[in-house]
C-alpha atoms as a PDB file:
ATOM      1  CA  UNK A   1     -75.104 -60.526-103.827  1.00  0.00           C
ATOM      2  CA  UNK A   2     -74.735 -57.055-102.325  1.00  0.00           C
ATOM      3  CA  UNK A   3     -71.624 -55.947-100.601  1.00  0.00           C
ATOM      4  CA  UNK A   4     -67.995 -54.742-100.214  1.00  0.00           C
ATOM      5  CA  UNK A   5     -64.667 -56.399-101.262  1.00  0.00           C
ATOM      6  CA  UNK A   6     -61.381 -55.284-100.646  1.00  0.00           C
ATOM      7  CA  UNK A   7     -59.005 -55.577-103.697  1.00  0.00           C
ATOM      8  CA  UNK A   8     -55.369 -55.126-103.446  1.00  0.00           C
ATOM      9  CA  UNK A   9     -54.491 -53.918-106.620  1.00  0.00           C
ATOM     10  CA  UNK A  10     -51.689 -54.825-108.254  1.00  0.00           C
ATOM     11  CA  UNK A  11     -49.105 -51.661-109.963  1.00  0.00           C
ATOM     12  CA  UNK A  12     -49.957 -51.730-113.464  1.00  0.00           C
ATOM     13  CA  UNK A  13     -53.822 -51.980-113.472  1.00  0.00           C
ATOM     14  CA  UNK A  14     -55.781 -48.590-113.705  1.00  0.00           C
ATOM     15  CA  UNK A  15     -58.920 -48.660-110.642  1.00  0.00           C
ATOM     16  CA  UNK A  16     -61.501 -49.018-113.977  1.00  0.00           C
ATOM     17  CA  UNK A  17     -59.445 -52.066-115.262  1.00  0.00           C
ATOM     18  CA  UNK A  18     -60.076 -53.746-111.378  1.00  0.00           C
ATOM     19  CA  UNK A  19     -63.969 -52.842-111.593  1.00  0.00           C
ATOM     20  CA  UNK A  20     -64.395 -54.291-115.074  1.00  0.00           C
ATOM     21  CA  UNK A  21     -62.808 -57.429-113.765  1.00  0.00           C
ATOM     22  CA  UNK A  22     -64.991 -57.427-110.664  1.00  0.00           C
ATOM     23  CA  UNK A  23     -67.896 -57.290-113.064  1.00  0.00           C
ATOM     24  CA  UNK A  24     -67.028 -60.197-114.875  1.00  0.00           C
ATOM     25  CA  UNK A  25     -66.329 -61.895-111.828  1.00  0.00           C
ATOM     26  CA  UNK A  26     -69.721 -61.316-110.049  1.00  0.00           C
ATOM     27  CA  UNK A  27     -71.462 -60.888-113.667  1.00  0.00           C
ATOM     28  CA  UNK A  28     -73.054 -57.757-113.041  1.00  0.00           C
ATOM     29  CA  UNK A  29     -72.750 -53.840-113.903  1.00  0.00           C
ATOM     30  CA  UNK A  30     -73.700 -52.183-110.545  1.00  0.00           C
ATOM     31  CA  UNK A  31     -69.834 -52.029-109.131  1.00  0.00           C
ATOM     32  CA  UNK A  32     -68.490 -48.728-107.965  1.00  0.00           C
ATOM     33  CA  UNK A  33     -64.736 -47.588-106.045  1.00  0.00           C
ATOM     34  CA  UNK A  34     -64.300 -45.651-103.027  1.00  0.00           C
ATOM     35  CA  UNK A  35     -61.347 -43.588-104.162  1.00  0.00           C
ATOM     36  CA  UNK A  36     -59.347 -43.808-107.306  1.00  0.00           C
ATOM     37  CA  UNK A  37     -55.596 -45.093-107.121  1.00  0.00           C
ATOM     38  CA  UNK A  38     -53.130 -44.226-110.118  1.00  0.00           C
ATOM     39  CA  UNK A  39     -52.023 -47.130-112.318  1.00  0.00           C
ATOM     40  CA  UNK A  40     -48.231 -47.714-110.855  1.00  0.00           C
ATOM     41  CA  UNK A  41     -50.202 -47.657-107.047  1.00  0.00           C
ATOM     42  CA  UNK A  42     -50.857 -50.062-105.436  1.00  0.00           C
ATOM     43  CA  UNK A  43     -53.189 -51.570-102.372  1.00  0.00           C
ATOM     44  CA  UNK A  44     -56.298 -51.017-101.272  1.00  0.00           C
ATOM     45  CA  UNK A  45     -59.162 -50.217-103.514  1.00  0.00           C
ATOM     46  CA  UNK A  46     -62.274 -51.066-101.896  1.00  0.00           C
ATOM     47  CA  UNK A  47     -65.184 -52.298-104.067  1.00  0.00           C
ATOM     48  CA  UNK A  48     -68.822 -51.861-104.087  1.00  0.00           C
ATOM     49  CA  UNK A  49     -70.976 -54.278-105.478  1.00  0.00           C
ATOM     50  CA  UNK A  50     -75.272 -54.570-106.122  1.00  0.00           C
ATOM     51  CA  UNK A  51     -76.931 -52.771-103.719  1.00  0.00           C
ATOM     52  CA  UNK A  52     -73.712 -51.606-102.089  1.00  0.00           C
ATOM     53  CA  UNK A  53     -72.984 -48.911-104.690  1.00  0.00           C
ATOM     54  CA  UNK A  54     -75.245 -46.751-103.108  1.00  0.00           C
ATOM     55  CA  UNK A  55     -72.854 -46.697-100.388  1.00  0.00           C
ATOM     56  CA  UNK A  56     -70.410 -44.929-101.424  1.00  0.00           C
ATOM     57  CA  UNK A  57     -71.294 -40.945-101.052  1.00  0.00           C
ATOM     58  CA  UNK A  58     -71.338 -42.258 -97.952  1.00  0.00           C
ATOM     59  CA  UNK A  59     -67.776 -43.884 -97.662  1.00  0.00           C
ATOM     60  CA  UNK A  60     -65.476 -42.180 -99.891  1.00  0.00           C
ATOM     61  CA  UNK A  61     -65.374 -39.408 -97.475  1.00  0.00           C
ATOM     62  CA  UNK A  62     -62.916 -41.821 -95.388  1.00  0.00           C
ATOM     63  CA  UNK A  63     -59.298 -40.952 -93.949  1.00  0.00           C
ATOM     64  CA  UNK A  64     -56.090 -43.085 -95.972  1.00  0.00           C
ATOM     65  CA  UNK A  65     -53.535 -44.407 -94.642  1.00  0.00           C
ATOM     66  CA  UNK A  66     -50.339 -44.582 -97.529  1.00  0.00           C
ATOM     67  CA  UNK A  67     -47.022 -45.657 -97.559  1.00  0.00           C
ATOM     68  CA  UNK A  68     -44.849 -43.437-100.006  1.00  0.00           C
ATOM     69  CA  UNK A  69     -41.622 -42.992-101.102  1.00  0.00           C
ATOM     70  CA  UNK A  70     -40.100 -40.028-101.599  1.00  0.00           C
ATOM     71  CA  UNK A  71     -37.605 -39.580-104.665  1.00  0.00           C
ATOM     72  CA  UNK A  72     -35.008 -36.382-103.985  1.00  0.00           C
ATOM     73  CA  UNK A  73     -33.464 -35.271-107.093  1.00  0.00           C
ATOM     74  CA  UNK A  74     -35.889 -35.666-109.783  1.00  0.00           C
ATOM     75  CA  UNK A  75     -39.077 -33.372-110.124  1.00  0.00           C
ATOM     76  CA  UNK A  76     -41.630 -34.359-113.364  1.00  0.00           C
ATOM     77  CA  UNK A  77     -45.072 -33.300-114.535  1.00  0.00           C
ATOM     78  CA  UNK A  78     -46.960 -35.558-113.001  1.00  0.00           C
ATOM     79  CA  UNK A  79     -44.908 -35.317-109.548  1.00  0.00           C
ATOM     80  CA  UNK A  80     -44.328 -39.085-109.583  1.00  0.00           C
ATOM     81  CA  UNK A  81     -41.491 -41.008-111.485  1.00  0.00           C
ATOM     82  CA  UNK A  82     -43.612 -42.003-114.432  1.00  0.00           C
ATOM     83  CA  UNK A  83     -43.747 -38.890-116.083  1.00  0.00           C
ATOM     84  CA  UNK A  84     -41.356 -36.176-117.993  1.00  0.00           C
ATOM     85  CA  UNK A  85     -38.403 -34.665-115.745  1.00  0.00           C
ATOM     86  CA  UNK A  86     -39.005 -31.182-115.628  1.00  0.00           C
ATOM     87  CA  UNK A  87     -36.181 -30.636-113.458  1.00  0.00           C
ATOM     88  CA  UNK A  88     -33.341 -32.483-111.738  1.00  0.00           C
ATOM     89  CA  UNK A  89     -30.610 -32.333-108.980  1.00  0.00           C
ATOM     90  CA  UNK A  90     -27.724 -34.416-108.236  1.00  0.00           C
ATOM     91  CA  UNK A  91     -28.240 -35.413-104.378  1.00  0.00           C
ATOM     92  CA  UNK A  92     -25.148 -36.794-102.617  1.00  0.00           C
ATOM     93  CA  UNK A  93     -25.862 -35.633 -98.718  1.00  0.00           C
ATOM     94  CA  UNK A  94     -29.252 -34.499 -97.132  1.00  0.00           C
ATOM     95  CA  UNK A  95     -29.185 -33.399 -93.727  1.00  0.00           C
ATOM     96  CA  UNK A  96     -31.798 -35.944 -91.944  1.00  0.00           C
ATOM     97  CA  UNK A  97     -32.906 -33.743 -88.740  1.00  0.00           C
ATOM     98  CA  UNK A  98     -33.546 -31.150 -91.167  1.00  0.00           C
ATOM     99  CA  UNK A  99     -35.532 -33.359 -93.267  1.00  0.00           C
ATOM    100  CA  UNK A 100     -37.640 -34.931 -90.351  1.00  0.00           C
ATOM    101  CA  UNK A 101     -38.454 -31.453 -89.001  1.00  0.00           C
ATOM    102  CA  UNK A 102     -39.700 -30.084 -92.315  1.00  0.00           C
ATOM    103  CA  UNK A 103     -41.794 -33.725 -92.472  1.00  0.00           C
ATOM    104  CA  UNK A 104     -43.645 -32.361 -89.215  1.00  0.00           C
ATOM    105  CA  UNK A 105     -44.678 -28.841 -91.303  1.00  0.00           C
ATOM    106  CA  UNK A 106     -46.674 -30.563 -93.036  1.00  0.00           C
ATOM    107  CA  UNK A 107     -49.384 -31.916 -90.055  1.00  0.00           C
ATOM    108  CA  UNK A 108     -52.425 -30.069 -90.122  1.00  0.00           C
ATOM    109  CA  UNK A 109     -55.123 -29.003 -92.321  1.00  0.00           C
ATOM    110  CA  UNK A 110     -53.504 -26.811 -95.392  1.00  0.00           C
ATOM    111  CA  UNK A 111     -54.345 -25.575 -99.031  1.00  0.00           C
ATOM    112  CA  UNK A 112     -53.245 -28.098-101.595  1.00  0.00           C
ATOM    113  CA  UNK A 113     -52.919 -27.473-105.413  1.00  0.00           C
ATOM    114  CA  UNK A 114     -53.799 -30.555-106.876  1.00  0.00           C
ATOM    115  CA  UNK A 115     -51.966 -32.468-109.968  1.00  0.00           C
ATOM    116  CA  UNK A 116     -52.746 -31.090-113.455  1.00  0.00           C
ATOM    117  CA  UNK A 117     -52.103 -34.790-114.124  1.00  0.00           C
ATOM    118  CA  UNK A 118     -55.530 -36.041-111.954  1.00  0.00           C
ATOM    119  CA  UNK A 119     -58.533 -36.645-112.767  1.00  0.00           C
ATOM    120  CA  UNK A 120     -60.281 -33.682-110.831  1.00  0.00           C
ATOM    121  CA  UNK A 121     -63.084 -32.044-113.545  1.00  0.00           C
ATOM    122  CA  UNK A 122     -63.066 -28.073-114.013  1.00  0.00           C
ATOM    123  CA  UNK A 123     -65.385 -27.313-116.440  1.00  0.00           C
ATOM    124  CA  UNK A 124     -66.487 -30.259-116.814  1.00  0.00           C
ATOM    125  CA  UNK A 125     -63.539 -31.937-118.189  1.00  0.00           C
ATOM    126  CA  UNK A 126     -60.801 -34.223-115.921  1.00  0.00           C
ATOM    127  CA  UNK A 127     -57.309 -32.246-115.250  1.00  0.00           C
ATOM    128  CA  UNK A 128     -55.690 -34.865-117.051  1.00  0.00           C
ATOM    129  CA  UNK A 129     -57.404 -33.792-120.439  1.00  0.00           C
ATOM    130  CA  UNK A 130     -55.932 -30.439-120.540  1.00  0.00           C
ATOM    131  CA  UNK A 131     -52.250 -31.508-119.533  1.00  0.00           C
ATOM    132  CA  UNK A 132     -52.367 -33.656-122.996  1.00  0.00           C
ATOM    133  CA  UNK A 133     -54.108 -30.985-124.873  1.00  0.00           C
ATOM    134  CA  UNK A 134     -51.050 -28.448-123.533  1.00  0.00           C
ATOM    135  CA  UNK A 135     -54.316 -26.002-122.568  1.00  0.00           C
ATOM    136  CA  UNK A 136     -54.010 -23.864-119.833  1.00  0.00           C
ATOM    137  CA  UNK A 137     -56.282 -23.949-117.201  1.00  0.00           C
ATOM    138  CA  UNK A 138     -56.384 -22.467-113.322  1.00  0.00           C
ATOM    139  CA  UNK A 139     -56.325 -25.025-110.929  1.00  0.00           C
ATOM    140  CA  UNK A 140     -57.498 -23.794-107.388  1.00  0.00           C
ATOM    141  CA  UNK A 141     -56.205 -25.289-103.809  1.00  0.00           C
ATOM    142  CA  UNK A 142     -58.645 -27.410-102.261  1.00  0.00           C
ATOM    143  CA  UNK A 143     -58.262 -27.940 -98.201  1.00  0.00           C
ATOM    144  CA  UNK A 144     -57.069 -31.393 -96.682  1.00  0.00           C
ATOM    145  CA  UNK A 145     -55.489 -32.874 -93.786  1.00  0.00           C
ATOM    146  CA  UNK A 146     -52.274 -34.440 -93.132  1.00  0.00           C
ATOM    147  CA  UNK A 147     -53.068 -36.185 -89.468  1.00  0.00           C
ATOM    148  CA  UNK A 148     -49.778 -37.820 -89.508  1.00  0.00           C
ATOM    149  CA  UNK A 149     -46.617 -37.766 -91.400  1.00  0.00           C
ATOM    150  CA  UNK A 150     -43.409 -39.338 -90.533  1.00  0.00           C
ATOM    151  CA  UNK A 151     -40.330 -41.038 -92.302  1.00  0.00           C
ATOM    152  CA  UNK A 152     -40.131 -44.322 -91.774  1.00  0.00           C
ATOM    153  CA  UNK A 153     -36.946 -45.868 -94.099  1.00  0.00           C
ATOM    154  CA  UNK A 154     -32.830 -45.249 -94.063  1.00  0.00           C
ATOM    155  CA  UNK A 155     -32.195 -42.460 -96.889  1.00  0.00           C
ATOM    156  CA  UNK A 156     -31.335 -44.301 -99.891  1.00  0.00           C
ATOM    157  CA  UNK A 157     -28.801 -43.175-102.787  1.00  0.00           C
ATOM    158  CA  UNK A 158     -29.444 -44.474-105.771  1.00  0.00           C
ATOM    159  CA  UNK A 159     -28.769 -42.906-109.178  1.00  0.00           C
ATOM    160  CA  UNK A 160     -28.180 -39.542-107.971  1.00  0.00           C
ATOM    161  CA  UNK A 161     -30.963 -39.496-106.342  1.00  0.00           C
ATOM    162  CA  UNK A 162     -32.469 -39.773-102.462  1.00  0.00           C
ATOM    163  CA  UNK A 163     -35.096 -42.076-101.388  1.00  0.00           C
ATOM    164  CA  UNK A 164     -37.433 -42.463 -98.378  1.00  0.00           C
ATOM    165  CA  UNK A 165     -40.015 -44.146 -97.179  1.00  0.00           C
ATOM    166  CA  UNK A 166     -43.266 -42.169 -95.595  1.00  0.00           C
ATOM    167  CA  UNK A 167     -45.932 -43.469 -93.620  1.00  0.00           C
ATOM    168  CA  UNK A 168     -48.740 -40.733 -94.012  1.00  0.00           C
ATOM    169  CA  UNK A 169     -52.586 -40.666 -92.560  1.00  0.00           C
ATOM    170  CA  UNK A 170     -54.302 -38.043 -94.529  1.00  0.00           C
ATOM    171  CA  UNK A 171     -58.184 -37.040 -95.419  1.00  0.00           C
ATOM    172  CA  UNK A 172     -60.158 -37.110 -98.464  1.00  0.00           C
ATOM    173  CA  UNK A 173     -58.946 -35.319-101.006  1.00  0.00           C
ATOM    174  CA  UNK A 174     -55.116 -35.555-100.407  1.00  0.00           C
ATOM    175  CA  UNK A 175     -52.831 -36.019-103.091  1.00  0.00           C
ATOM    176  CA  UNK A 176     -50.048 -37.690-102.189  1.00  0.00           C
ATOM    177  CA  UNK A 177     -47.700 -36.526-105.751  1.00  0.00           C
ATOM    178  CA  UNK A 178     -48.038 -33.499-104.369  1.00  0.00           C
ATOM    179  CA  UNK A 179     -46.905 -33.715-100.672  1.00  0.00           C
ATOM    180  CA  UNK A 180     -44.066 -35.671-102.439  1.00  0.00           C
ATOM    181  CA  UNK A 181     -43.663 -32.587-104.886  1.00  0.00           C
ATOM    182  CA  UNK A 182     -43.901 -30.266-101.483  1.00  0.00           C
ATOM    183  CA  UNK A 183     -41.628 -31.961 -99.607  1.00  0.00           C
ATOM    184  CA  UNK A 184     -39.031 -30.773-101.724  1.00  0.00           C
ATOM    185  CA  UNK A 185     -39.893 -27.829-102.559  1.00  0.00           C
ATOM    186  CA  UNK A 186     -39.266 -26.726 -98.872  1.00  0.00           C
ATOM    187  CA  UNK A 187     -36.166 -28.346 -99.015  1.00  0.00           C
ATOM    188  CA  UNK A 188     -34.947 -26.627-102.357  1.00  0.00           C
ATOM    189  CA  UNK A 189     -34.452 -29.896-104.165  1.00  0.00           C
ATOM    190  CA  UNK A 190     -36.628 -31.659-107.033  1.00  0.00           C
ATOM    191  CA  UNK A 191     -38.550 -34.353-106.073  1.00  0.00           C
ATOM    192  CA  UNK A 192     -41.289 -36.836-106.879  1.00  0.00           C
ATOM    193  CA  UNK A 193     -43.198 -39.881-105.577  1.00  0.00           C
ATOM    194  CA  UNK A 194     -41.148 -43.334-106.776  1.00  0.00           C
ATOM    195  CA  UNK A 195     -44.041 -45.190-105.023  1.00  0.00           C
ATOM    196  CA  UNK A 196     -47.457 -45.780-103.702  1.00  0.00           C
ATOM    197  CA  UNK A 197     -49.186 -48.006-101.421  1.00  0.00           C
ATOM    198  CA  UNK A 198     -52.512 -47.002 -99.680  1.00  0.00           C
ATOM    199  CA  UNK A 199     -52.614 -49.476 -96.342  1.00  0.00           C
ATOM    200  CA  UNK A 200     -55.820 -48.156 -94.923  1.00  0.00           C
ATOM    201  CA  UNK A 201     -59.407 -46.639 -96.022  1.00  0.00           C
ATOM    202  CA  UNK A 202     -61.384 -46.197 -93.507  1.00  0.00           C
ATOM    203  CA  UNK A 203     -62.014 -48.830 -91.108  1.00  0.00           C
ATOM    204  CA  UNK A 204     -60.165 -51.108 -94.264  1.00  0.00           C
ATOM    205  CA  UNK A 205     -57.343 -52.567 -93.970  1.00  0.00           C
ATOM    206  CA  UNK A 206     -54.964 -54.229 -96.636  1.00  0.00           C
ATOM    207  CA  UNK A 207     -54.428 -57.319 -94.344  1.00  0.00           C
ATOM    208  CA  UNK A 208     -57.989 -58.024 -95.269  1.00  0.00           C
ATOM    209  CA  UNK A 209     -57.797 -57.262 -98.838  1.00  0.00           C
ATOM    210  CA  UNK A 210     -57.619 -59.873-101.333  1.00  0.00           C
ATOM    211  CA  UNK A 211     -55.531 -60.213-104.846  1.00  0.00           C
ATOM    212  CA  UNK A 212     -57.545 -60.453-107.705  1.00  0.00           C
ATOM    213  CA  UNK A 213     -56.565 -64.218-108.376  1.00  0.00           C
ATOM    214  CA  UNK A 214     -57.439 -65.362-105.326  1.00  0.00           C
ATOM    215  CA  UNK A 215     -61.303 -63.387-105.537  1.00  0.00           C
ATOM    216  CA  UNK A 216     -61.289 -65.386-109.426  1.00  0.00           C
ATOM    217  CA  UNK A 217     -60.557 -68.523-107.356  1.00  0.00           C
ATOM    218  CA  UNK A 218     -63.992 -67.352-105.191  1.00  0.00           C
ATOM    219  CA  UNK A 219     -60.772 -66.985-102.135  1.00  0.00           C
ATOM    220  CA  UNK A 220     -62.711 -64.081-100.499  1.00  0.00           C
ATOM    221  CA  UNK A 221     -64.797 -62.635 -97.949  1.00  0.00           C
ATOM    222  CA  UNK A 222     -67.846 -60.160 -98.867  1.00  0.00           C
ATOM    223  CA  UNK A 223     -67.786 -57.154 -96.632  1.00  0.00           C
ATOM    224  CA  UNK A 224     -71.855 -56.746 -95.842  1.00  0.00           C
ATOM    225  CA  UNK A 225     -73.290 -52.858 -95.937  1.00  0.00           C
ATOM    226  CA  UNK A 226     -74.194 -53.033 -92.012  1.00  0.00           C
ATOM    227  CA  UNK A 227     -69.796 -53.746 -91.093  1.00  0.00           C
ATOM    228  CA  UNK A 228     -69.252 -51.194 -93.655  1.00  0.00           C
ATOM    229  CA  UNK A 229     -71.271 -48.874 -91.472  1.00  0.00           C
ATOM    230  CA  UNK A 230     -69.528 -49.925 -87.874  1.00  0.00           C
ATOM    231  CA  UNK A 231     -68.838 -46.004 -87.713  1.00  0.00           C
ATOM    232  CA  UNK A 232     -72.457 -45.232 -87.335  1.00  0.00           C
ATOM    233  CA  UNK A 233     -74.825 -45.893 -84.776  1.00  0.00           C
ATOM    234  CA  UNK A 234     -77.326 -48.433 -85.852  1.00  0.00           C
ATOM    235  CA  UNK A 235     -81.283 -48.066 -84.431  1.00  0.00           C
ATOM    236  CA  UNK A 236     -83.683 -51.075 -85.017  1.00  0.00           C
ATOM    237  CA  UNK A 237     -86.763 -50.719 -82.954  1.00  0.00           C
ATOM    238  CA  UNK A 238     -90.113 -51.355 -84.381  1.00  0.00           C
ATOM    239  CA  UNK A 239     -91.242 -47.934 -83.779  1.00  0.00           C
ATOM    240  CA  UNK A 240     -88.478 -46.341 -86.039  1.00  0.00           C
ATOM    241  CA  UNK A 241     -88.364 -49.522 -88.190  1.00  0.00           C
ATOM    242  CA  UNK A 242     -92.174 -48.752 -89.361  1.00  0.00           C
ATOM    243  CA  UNK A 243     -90.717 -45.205 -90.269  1.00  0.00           C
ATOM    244  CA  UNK A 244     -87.857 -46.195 -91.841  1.00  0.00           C
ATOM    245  CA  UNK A 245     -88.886 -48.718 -94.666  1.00  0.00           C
ATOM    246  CA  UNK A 246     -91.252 -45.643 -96.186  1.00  0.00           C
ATOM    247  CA  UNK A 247     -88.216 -43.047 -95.489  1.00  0.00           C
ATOM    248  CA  UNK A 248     -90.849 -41.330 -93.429  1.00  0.00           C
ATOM    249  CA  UNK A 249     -88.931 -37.995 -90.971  1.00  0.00           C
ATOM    250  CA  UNK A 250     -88.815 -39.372 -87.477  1.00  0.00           C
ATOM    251  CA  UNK A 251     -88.545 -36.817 -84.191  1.00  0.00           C
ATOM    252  CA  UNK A 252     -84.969 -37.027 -82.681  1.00  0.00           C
ATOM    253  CA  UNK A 253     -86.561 -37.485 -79.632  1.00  0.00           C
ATOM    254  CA  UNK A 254     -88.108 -41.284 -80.855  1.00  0.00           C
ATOM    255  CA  UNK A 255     -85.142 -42.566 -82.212  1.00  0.00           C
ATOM    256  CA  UNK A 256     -82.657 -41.569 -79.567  1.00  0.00           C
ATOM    257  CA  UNK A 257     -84.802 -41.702 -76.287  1.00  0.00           C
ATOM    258  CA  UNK A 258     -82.845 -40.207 -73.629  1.00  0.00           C
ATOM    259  CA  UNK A 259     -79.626 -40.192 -75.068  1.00  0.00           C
ATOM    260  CA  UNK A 260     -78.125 -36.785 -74.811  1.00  0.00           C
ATOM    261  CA  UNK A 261     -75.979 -36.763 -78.124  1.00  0.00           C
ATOM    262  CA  UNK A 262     -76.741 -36.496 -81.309  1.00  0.00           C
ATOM    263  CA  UNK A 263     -75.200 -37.945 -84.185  1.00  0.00           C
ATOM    264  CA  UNK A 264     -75.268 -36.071 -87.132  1.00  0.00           C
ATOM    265  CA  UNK A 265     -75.859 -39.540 -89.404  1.00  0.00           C
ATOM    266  CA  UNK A 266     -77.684 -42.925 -88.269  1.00  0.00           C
ATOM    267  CA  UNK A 267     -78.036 -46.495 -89.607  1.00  0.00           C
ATOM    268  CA  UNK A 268     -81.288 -48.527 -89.314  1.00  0.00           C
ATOM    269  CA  UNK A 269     -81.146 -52.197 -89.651  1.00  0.00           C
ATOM    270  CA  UNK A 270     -83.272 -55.493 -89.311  1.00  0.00           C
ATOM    271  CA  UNK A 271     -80.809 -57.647 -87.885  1.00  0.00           C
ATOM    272  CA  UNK A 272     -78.716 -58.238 -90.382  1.00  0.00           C
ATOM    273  CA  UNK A 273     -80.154 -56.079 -93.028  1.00  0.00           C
ATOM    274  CA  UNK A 274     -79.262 -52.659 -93.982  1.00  0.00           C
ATOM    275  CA  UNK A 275     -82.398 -51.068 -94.317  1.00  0.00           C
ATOM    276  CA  UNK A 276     -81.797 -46.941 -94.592  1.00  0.00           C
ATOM    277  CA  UNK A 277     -79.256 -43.843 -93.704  1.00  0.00           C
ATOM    278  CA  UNK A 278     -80.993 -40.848 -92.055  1.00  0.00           C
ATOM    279  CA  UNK A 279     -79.098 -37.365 -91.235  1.00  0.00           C
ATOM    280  CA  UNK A 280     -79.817 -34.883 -88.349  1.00  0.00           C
ATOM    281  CA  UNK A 281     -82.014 -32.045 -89.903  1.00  0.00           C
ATOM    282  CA  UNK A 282     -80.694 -28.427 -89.411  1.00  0.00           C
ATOM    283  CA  UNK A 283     -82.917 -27.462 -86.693  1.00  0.00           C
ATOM    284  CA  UNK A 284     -81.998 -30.527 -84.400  1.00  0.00           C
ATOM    285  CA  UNK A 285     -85.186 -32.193 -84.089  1.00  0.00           C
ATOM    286  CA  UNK A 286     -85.613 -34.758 -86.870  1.00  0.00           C
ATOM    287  CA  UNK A 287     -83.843 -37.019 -89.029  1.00  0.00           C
ATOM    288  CA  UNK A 288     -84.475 -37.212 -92.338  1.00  0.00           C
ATOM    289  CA  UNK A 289     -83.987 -39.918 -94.893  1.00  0.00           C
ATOM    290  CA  UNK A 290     -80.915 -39.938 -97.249  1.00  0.00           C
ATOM    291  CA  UNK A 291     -81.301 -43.630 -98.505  1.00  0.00           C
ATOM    292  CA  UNK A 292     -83.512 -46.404 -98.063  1.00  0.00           C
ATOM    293  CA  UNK A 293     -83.494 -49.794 -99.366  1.00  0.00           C
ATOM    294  CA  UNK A 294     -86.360 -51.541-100.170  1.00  0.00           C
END
């Protein structure tokens, strides 16, 4: 059984507690995740299974789609409410054109300093490592995208405190503790993310992701490797076909005839069946294969 299922992961679970269970599940060890989501997250966390795993260099590089909310008042370590308040505001009134227009600052690509609390490797060891060994380390700003911020909820007081709601479409890469950890830094107030829910990966959606009961029930729907691929364009002739199953280089000029684009990455399929990934060569005249299955 080879294939993609969408799990909506419930707050609590760590993304290696959901593929463990998916291996039990399916009884076998080749599972893989497209993107890691924190523990108290929740949503989408799309699942590779089989020959599938071999998919995902190819899919993690997806835009998400979150919903967030924003906690004003409280800042921590970990920039979201389940860590150590490093510093803290009381928040009675927050002026809401002023917050919407400092929302829209954010669209575009930027420089992002990640969490130390993530589990990014310098050196060969995970962020999170040297947080709980209190050792220092230099942790450099990696570009992302925010295509689309925008407030969503009433502002909430609660406790002293000011919540929000976000809806946010951002690329690979983006971490959404730190927008939250941004947000009110340009806004001179302490703040953290109270909560996470990732809506969209890709062409994913949580309306067709399943809870982990109902996939233990056999309640689900296996994604195949050709729909994961719907963003490519998929070739089958004979001619590149013959090519294909020995991950033999094929001119551009036989596998896209007259057409006068050319994508940069191409599926092949028999029918139904995925059968390899080929990418545009740097002089613009072949494709080469990246992966073929056999």
């Amino acid at each position: 059984m080879n294939g993609i299922i969408i799990v909506n992961k419930e707050k609590g679970m760590t993304s290696h507690d959901v593929v463990n269970q998916i291996r039990k599940i399916f009884q076998t060890k080749k599972v893989g995740h497209l993107g890691t989501l924190d523990p108290n997250a929740t949503g989408i966390l799309a699942i590779c299974i089989n020959d599938a795993t071999k998919l995902v260099q190819f899919l993690v590089e997806h835009d998400k789609t979150y919903i967030a909310r924003v906690c004003l008042g409280k800042k921590t370590d970990t920039y979201d409410l389940d860590g150590n308040i490093i510093d803290s505001a009381k928040v009675e009134k927050i002026d809401v054109e002023e917050l919407d227009t400092i929302l829209q600052d954010f669209i575009g690509k930027q420089l992002q300093v990640p969490p130390i609390y993530s589990s990014i490797k310098v050196n060969g060891k995970k962020l999170y490592e040297y947080a709980r060994n209190n050792e220092k380390i230099e942790i450099l700003p990696r570009e992302i995208e925010v295509y689309h911020i925008k407030r969503i909820s009433e502002l909430i007081y609660e406790n002293d405190c000011c919540f929000f709601d976000l809806y946010l479409e951002v690329s690979k890469g983006t971490y959404v503790r730190s927008l939250c950890a941004d947000i009110g830094e340009k806004m001179n107030i302490p703040s953290s993310m109270a909560e996470l829910c990732r809506i969209k990966l890709g062409n994913f959606d949580i309306k067709d992701a399943y809870m982990l009961k109902d996939i233990r029930e056999g309640n689900y729907r296996l994604i195949t490797m050709v729909e994961a691929l719907s963003n490519l364009p998929f070739f089958s002739s004979e001619e590149v076909l013959k090519k294909a199953r020995f991950g033999m280089k094929m001119p551009i000029k036989m596998v896209l005839k007259n057409s006068i684009d050319k994508p940069k990455r191409i599926a092949i399929r028999e029918k139904n069946k995925l059968i390899a990934i080929y990418e545009l060569t740097n002089d613009l005249n072949y494709y080469k294969a990246v992966r073929v299955w056999n």
